[in-house]
Protein backbone atom coordinates (compact mmCIF):
# COMPACT_ATOMS: atom_id res chain seq x y z
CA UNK A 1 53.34 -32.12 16.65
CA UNK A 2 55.61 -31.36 19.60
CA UNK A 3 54.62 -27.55 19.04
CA UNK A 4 51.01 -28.39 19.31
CA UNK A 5 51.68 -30.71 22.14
CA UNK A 6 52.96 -27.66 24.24
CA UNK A 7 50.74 -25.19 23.78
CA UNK A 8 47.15 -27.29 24.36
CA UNK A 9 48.90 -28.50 28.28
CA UNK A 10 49.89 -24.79 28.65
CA UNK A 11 46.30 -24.11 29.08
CA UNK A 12 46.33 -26.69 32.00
CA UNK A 13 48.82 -24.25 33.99
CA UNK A 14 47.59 -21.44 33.42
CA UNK A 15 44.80 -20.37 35.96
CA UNK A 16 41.49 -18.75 34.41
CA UNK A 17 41.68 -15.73 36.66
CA UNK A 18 45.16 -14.44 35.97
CA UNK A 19 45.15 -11.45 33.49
CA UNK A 20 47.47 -10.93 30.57
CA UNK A 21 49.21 -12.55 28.38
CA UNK A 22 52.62 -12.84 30.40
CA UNK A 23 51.15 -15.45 32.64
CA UNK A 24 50.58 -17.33 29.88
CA UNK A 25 54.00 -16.64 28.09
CA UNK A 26 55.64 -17.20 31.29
CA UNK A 27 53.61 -20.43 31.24
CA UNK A 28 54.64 -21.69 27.72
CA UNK A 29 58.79 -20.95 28.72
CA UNK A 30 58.46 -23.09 31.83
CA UNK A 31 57.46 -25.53 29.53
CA UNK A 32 59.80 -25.30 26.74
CA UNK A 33 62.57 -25.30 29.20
CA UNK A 34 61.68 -28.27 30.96
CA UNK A 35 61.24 -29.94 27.19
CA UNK A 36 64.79 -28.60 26.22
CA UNK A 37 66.42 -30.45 29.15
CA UNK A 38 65.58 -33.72 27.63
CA UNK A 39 68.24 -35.72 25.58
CA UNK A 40 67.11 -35.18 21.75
CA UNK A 41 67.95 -38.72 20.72
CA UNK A 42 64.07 -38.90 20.54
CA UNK A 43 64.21 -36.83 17.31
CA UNK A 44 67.42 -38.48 15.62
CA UNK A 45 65.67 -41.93 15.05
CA UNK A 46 62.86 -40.03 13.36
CA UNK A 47 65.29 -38.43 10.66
CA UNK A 48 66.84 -41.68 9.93
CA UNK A 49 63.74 -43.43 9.29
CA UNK A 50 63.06 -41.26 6.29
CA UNK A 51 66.35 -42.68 5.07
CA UNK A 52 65.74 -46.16 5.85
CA UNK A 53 67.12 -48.33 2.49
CA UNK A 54 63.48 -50.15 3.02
CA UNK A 55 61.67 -47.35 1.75
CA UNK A 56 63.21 -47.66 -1.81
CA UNK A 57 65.25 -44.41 -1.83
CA UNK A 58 67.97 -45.27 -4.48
CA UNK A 59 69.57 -42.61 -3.19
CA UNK A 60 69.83 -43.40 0.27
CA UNK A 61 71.71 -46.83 -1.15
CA UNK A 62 74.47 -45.09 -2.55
CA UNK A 63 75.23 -42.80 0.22
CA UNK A 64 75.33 -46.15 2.37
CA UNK A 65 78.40 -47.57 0.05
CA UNK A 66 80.46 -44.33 0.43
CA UNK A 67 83.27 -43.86 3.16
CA UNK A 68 81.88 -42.83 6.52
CA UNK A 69 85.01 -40.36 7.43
CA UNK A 70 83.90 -38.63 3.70
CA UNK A 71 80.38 -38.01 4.47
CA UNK A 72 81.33 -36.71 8.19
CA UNK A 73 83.24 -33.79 7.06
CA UNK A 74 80.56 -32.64 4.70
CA UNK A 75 78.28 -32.89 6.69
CA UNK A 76 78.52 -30.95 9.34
CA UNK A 77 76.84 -27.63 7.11
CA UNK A 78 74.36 -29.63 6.42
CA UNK A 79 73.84 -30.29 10.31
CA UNK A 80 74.30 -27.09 11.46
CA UNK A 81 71.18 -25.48 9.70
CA UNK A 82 68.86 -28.64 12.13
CA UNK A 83 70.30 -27.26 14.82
CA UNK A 84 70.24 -23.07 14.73
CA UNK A 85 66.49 -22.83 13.26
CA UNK A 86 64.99 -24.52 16.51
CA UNK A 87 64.51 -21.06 18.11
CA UNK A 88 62.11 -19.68 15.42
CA UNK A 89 59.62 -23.25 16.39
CA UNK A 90 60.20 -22.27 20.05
CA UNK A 91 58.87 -18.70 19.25
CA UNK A 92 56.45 -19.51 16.72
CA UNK A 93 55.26 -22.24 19.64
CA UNK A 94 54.81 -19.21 22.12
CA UNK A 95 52.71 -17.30 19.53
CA UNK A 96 51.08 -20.33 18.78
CA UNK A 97 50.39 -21.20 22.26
CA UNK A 98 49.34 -17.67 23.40
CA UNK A 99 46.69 -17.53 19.97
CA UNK A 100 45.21 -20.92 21.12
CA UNK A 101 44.64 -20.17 24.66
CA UNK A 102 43.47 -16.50 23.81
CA UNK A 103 40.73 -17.87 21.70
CA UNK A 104 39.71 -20.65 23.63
CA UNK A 105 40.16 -19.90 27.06
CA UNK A 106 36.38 -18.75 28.52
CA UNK A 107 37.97 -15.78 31.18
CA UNK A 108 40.48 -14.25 28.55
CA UNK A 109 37.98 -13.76 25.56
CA UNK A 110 35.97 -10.89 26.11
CA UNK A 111 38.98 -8.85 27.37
CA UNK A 112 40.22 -6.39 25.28
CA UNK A 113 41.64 -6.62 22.25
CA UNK A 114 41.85 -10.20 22.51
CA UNK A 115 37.82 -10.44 21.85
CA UNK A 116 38.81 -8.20 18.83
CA UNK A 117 41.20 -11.17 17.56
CA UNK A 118 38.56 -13.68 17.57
CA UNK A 119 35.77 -11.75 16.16
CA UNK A 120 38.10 -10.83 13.23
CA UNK A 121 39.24 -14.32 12.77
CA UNK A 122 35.61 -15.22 12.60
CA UNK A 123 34.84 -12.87 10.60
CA UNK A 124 37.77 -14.20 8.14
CA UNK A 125 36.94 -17.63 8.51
CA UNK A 126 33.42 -17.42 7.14
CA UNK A 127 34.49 -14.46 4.36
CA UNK A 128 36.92 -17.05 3.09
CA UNK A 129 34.03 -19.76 3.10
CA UNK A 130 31.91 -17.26 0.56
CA UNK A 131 31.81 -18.39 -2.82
CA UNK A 132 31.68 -16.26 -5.98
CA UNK A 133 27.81 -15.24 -6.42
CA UNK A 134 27.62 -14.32 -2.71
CA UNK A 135 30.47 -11.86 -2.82
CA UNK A 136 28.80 -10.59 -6.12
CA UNK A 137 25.40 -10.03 -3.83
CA UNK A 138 26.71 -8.28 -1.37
CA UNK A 139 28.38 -5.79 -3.87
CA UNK A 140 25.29 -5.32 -5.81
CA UNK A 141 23.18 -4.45 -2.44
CA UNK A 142 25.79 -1.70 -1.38
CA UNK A 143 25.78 -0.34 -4.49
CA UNK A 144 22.26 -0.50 -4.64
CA UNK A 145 22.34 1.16 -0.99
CA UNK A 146 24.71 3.77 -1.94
CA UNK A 147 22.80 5.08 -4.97
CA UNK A 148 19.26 5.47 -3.27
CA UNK A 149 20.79 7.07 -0.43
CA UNK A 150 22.58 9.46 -3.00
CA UNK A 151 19.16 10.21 -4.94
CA UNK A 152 17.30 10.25 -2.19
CA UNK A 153 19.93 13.57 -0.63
CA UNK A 154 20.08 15.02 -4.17
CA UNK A 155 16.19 15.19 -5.06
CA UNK A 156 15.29 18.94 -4.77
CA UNK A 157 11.89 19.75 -3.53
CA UNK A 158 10.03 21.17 -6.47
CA UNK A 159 8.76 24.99 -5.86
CA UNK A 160 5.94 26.60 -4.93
CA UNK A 161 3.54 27.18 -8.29
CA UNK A 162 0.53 28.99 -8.60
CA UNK A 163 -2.37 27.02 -8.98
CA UNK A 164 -4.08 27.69 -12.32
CA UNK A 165 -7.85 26.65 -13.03
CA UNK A 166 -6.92 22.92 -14.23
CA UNK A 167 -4.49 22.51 -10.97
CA UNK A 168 -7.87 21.64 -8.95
CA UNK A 169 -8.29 18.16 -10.09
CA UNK A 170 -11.53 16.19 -8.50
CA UNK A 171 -11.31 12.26 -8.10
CA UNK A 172 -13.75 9.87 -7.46
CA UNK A 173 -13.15 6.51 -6.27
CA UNK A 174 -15.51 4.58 -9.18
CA UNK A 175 -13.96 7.35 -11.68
CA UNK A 176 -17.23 9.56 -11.88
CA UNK A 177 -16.45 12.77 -13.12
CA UNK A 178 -17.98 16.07 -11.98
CA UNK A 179 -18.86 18.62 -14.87
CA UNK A 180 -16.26 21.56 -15.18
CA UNK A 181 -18.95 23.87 -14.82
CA UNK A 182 -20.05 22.66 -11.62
CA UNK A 183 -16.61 22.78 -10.63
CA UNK A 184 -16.13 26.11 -12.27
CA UNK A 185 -19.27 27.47 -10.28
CA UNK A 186 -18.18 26.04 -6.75
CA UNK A 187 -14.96 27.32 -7.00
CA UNK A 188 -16.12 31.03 -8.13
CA UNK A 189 -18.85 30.98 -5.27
CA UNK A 190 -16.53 30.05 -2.43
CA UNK A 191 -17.02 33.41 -0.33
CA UNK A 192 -12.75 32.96 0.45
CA UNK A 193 -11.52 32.71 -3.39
CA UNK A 194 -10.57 35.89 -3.66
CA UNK A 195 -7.77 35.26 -0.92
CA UNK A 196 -6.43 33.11 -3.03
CA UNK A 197 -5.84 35.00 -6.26
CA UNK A 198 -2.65 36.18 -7.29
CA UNK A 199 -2.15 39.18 -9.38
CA UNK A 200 0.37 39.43 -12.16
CA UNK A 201 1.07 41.96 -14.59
CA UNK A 202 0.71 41.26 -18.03
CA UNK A 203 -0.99 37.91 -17.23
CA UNK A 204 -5.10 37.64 -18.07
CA UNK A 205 -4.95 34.02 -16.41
CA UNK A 206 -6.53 33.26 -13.14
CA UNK A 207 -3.96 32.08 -10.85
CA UNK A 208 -4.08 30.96 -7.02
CA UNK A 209 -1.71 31.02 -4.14
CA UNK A 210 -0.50 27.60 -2.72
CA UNK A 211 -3.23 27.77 0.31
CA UNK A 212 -2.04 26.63 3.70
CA UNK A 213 -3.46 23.49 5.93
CA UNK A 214 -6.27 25.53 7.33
CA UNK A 215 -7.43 27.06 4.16
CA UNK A 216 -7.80 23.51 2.73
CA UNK A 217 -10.04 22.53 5.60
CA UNK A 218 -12.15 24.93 5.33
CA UNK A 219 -12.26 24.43 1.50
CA UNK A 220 -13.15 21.21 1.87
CA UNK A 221 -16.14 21.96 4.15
CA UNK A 222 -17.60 24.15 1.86
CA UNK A 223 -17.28 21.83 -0.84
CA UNK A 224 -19.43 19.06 1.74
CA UNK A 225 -22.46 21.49 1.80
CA UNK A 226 -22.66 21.17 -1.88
CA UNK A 227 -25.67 19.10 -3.28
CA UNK A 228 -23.39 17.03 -5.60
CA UNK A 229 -20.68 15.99 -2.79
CA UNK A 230 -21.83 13.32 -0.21
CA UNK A 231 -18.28 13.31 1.22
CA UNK A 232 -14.64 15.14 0.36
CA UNK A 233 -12.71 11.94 1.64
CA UNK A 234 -9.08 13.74 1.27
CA UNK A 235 -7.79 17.17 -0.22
CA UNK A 236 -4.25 18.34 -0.85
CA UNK A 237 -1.44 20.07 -2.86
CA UNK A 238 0.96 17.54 -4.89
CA UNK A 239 2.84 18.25 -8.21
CA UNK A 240 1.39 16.57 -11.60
CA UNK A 241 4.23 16.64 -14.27
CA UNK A 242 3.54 18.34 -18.11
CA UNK A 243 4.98 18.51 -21.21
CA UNK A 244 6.57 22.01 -19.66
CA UNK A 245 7.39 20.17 -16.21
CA UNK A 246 6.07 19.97 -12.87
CA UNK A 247 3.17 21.64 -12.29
CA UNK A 248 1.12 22.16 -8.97
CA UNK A 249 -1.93 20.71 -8.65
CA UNK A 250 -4.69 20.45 -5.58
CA UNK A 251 -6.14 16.55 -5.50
CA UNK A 252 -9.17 16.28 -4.26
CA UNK A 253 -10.92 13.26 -3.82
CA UNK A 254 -14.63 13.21 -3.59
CA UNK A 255 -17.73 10.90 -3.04
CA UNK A 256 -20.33 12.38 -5.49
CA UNK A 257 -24.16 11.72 -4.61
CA UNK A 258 -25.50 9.16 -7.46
CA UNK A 259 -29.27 10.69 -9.26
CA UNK A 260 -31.79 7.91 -8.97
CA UNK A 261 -34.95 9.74 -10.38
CA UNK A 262 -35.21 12.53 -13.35
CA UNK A 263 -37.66 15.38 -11.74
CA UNK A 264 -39.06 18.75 -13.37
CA UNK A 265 -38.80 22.25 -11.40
CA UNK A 266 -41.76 24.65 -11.03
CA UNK A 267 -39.76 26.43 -13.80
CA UNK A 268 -39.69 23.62 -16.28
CA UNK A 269 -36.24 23.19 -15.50
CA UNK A 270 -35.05 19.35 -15.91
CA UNK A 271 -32.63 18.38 -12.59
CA UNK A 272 -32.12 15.02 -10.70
CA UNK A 273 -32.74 13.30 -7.48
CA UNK A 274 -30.91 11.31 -5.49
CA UNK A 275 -31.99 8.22 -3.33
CA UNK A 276 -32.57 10.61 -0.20
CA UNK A 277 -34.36 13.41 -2.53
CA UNK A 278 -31.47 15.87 -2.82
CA UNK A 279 -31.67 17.94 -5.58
CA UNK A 280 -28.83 17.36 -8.03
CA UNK A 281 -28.56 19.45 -11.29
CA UNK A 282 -29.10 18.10 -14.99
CA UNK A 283 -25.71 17.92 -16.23
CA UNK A 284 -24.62 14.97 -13.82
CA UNK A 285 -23.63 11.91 -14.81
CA UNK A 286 -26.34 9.13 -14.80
CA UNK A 287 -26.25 5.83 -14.22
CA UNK A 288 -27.34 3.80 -17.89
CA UNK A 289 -30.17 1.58 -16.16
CA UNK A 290 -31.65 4.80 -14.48
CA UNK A 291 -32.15 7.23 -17.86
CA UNK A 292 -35.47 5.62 -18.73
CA UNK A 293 -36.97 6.72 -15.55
CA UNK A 294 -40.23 8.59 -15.38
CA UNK A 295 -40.32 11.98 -14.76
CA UNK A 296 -41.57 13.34 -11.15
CA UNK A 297 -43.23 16.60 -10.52
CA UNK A 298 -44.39 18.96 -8.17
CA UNK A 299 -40.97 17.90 -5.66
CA UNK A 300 -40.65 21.22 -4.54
CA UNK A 301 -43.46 21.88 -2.66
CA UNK A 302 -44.40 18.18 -1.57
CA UNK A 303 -40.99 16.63 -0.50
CA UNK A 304 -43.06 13.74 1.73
CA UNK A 305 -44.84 12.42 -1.81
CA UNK A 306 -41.72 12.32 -3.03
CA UNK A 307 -40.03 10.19 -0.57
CA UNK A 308 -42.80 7.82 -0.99
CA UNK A 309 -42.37 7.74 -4.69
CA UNK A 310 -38.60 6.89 -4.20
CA UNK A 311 -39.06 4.42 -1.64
CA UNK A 312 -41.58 2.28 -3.59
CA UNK A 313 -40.10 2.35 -7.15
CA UNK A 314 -37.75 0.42 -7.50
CA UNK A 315 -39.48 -3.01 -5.99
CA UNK A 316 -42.16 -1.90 -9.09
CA UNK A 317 -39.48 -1.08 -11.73
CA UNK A 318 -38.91 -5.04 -11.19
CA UNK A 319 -42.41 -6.72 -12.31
CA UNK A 320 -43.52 -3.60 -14.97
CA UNK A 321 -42.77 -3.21 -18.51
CA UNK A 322 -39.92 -0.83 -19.15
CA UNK A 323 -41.19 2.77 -20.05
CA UNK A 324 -44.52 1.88 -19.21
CA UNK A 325 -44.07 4.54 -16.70
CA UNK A 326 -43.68 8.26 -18.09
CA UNK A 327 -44.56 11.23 -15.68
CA UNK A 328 -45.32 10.91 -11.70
CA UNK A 329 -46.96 13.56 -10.25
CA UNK A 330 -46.93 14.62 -6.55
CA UNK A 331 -49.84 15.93 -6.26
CA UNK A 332 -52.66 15.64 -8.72
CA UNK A 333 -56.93 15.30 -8.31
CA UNK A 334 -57.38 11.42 -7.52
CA UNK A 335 -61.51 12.25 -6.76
CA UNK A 336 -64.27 14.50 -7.37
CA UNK A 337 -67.52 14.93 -5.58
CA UNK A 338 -70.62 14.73 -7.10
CA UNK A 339 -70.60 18.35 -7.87
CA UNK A 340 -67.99 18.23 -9.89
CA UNK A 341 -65.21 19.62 -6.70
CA UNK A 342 -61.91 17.91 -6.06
CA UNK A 343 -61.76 15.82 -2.98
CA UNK A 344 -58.64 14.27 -2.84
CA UNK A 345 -55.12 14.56 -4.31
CA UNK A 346 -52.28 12.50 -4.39
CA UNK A 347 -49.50 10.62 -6.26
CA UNK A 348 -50.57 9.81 -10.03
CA UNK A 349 -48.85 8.08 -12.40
CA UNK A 350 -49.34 8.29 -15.85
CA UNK A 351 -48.93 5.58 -18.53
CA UNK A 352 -47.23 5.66 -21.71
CA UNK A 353 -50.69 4.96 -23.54
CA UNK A 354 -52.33 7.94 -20.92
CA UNK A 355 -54.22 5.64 -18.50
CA UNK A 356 -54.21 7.08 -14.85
CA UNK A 357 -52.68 5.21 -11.86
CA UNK A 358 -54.44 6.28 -8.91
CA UNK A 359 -51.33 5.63 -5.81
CA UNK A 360 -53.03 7.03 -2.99
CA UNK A 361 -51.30 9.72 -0.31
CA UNK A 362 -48.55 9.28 1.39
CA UNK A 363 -48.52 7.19 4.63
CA UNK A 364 -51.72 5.56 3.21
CA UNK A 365 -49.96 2.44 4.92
CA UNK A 366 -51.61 3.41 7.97
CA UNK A 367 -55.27 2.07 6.91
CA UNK A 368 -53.60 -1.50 5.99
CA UNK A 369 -52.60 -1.54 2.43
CA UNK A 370 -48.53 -1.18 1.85
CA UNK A 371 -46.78 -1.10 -1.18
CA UNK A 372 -46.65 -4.22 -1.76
CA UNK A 373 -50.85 -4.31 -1.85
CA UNK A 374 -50.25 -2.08 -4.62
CA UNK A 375 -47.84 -3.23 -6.48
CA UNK A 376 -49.67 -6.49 -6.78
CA UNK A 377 -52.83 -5.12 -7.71
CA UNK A 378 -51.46 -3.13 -9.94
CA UNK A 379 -49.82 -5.94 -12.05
CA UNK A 380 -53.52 -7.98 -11.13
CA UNK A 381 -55.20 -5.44 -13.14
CA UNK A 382 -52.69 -5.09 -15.98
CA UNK A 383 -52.58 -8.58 -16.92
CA UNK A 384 -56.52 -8.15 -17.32
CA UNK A 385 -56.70 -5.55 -19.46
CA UNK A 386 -53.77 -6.01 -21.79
CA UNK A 387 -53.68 -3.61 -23.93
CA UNK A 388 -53.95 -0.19 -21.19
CA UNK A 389 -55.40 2.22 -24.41
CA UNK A 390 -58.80 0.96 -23.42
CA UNK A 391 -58.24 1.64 -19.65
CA UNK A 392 -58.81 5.29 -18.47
CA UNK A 393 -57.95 4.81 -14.87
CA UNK A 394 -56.24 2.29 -12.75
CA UNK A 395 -57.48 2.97 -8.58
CA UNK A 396 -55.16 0.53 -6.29
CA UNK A 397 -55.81 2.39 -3.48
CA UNK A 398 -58.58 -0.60 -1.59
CA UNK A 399 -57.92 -4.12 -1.51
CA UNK A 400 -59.61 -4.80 -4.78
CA UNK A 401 -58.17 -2.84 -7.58
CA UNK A 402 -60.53 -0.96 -9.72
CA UNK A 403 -60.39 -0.29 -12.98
CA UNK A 404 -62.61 2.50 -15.49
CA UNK A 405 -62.47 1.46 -19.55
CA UNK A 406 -61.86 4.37 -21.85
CA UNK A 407 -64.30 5.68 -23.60
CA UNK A 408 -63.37 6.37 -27.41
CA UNK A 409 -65.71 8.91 -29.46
């Protein structure tokens, strides 16, 4: 306690803007000298209440009953050690005294190496506080630490490959596919393929050179000027790994144009449309709900008939039978004069049992009568006939439908 006692009032003398630790030494000895002085008859009661006979100490008792001169001469070794150790307290005081007012005096703390001291016994204070599981955490996460860093130095970059004909892979967002030989045929037309051919000996196999930033660019524009791309959203070279290992590979990832109506060429040919009339050839994938379309004809040489046809079918796909539909035609005789000469031609549409559906022209909306005029006198006119094999032809072109029965031989 007397230790203790000493070094918290050497603070007190020690002014906050000296520097060093001699001051505060220096401060400590003035102290301990001016303690020494005193008479230490303060301590000697202290030692001989520990053995005070009222505390029960047998021993004590029958040290009491033995001559006094007896004891005296004995005892003197066993004094002498009480006296020589107090210099080691008055040093480990000084130490003790300089550590306290180190860490808590506010001007001495960030100097030197004495911030160093108090950050490290900080630092060991809360270490020793750490239980078990937390030690075992923070070993996991440098270990953890150490082996990423380690994998992440010692990956090699995989080579440069040749691209072979399955390296160009094409991906869709909704995971439509594109035929191969579509993709076969865009690839071989590209006017800059042959740039990219590499020629071995000994090898029949097409192979391609790993083409640069640019040469993708301008791949991928060519590839939005085809009929079955509406958009190349991202193209690049990556590595796909096989049975053999890596392998290099060109992603490209596409938005392909969806065929909403089955048409027939001038050359019999059977292709597709899309919702904005773009041609789109026979072999792409089509939607379930749209293969039981009717057929359109005559697109190539009336493309305004046909974006009429497109815009009103699907409003009467809704409230007509399915298949009633077969064939639309672009441009077929809806009238004849009385001499037996065409005077009008337009869009037709032709029944399942053969009746005629006379549409009218394109842009007929002009005179008053839109599509949905027609569309409801349409269905007017086939819920009062029934059965169509005894109606010939259907005219929705006026504001009353008209209607002309068939005449069977």
């Amino acid at each position: 306690m007397e230790d203790s006692y000493i070094s918290y009032n050497a603070i007190d003398e020690v002014d906050n803007g000296s520097e060093g630790s001699d001051a505060i030494v220096s401060a400590v000895n003035k102290k301990r000298k001016a303690q020494d002085k005193e008479p230490l008859t303060k301590k000697k009661p202290r030692a001989k209440a520990k053995l005070d006979p009222t505390v029960g100490d047998t021993t004590a008792k029958r040290r009491a009953k033995k001559p006094v001169s007896k004891p005296k001469a004995k005892a003197k070794p066993k004094t002498a050690p009480k006296t020589k150790p107090k210099t080691k307290p008055k040093s480990r005081a000084k130490k003790k005294a300089v550590k306290e007012v180190l860490m808590s005096a506010p001007g001495l703390v960030t100097r030197g190496v004495h911030a160093g001291l108090r950050s490290f016994d900080a630092v060991g204070s809360g270490a020793k506080n750490m239980s078990v599981s937390a030690w075992s955490g923070v070993a996991a996460a440098v270990v953890m630490m150490t082996l990423t860093i380690l994998a992440w130095n010692k990956t090699p970059e995989p080579p440069h490959m040749p691209l072979s004909w399955h390296s160009f892979q094409v991906h869709t967002d909704d995971n439509q596919r594109l035929p191969d030989a579509i993709w076969r045929d865009y690839v071989n037309k590209y006017p800059k393929i042959k740039s990219w051919v590499i020629k071995e000996e000994g090898d029949k196999r097409s192979r391609f050179k790993n083409p640069s930033r640019t040469e993708l660019e301008n791949f991928a524009q060519y590839l939005k000027e085809q009929s079955t791309i509406a958009s190349v959203n991202d193209i690049k070279l990556s590595y796909v790994e096989k049975e053999n290992g890596l392998q290099r590979a060109m992603y490209i990832n596409v938005t392909l144009r969806s065929p909403s109506m089955p048409v027939i060429l001038a050359n019999g040919q059977k292709a597709w449309v899309d919702e904005e009339g773009i041609l789109l050839p026979g072999l792409m994938p089509v939607p379930d709900a749209y293969k039981d379309r009717p057929v359109v004809r005559g697109i190539e040489a009336h493309p305004e008939a046909l974006k009429e046809v497109l815009s009103f079918w699907p409003d009467l796909e809704a409230v007509i039978e399915p298949d009633l539909i077969t064939n639309i035609y672009l441009d077929r005789i809806m009238q004849r004069r009385t001499d037996g000469m065409e005077s009008q031609r337009g869009i037709v549409l032709i029944s399942k049992q053969g009746t005629k559906i006379l549409w009218g022209r394109p842009g007929d909306e002009r005179f008053g009568l839109s599509h949905a005029d027609k569309i409801r006198n349409l269905v007017r006119t086939l819920k009062s006939q029934g059965d169509l094999r005894n109606t010939e032809i259907i005219d929705v072109r006026h504001s009353d439908p008209k209607y002309i029965l068939a005449h069977h031989r």
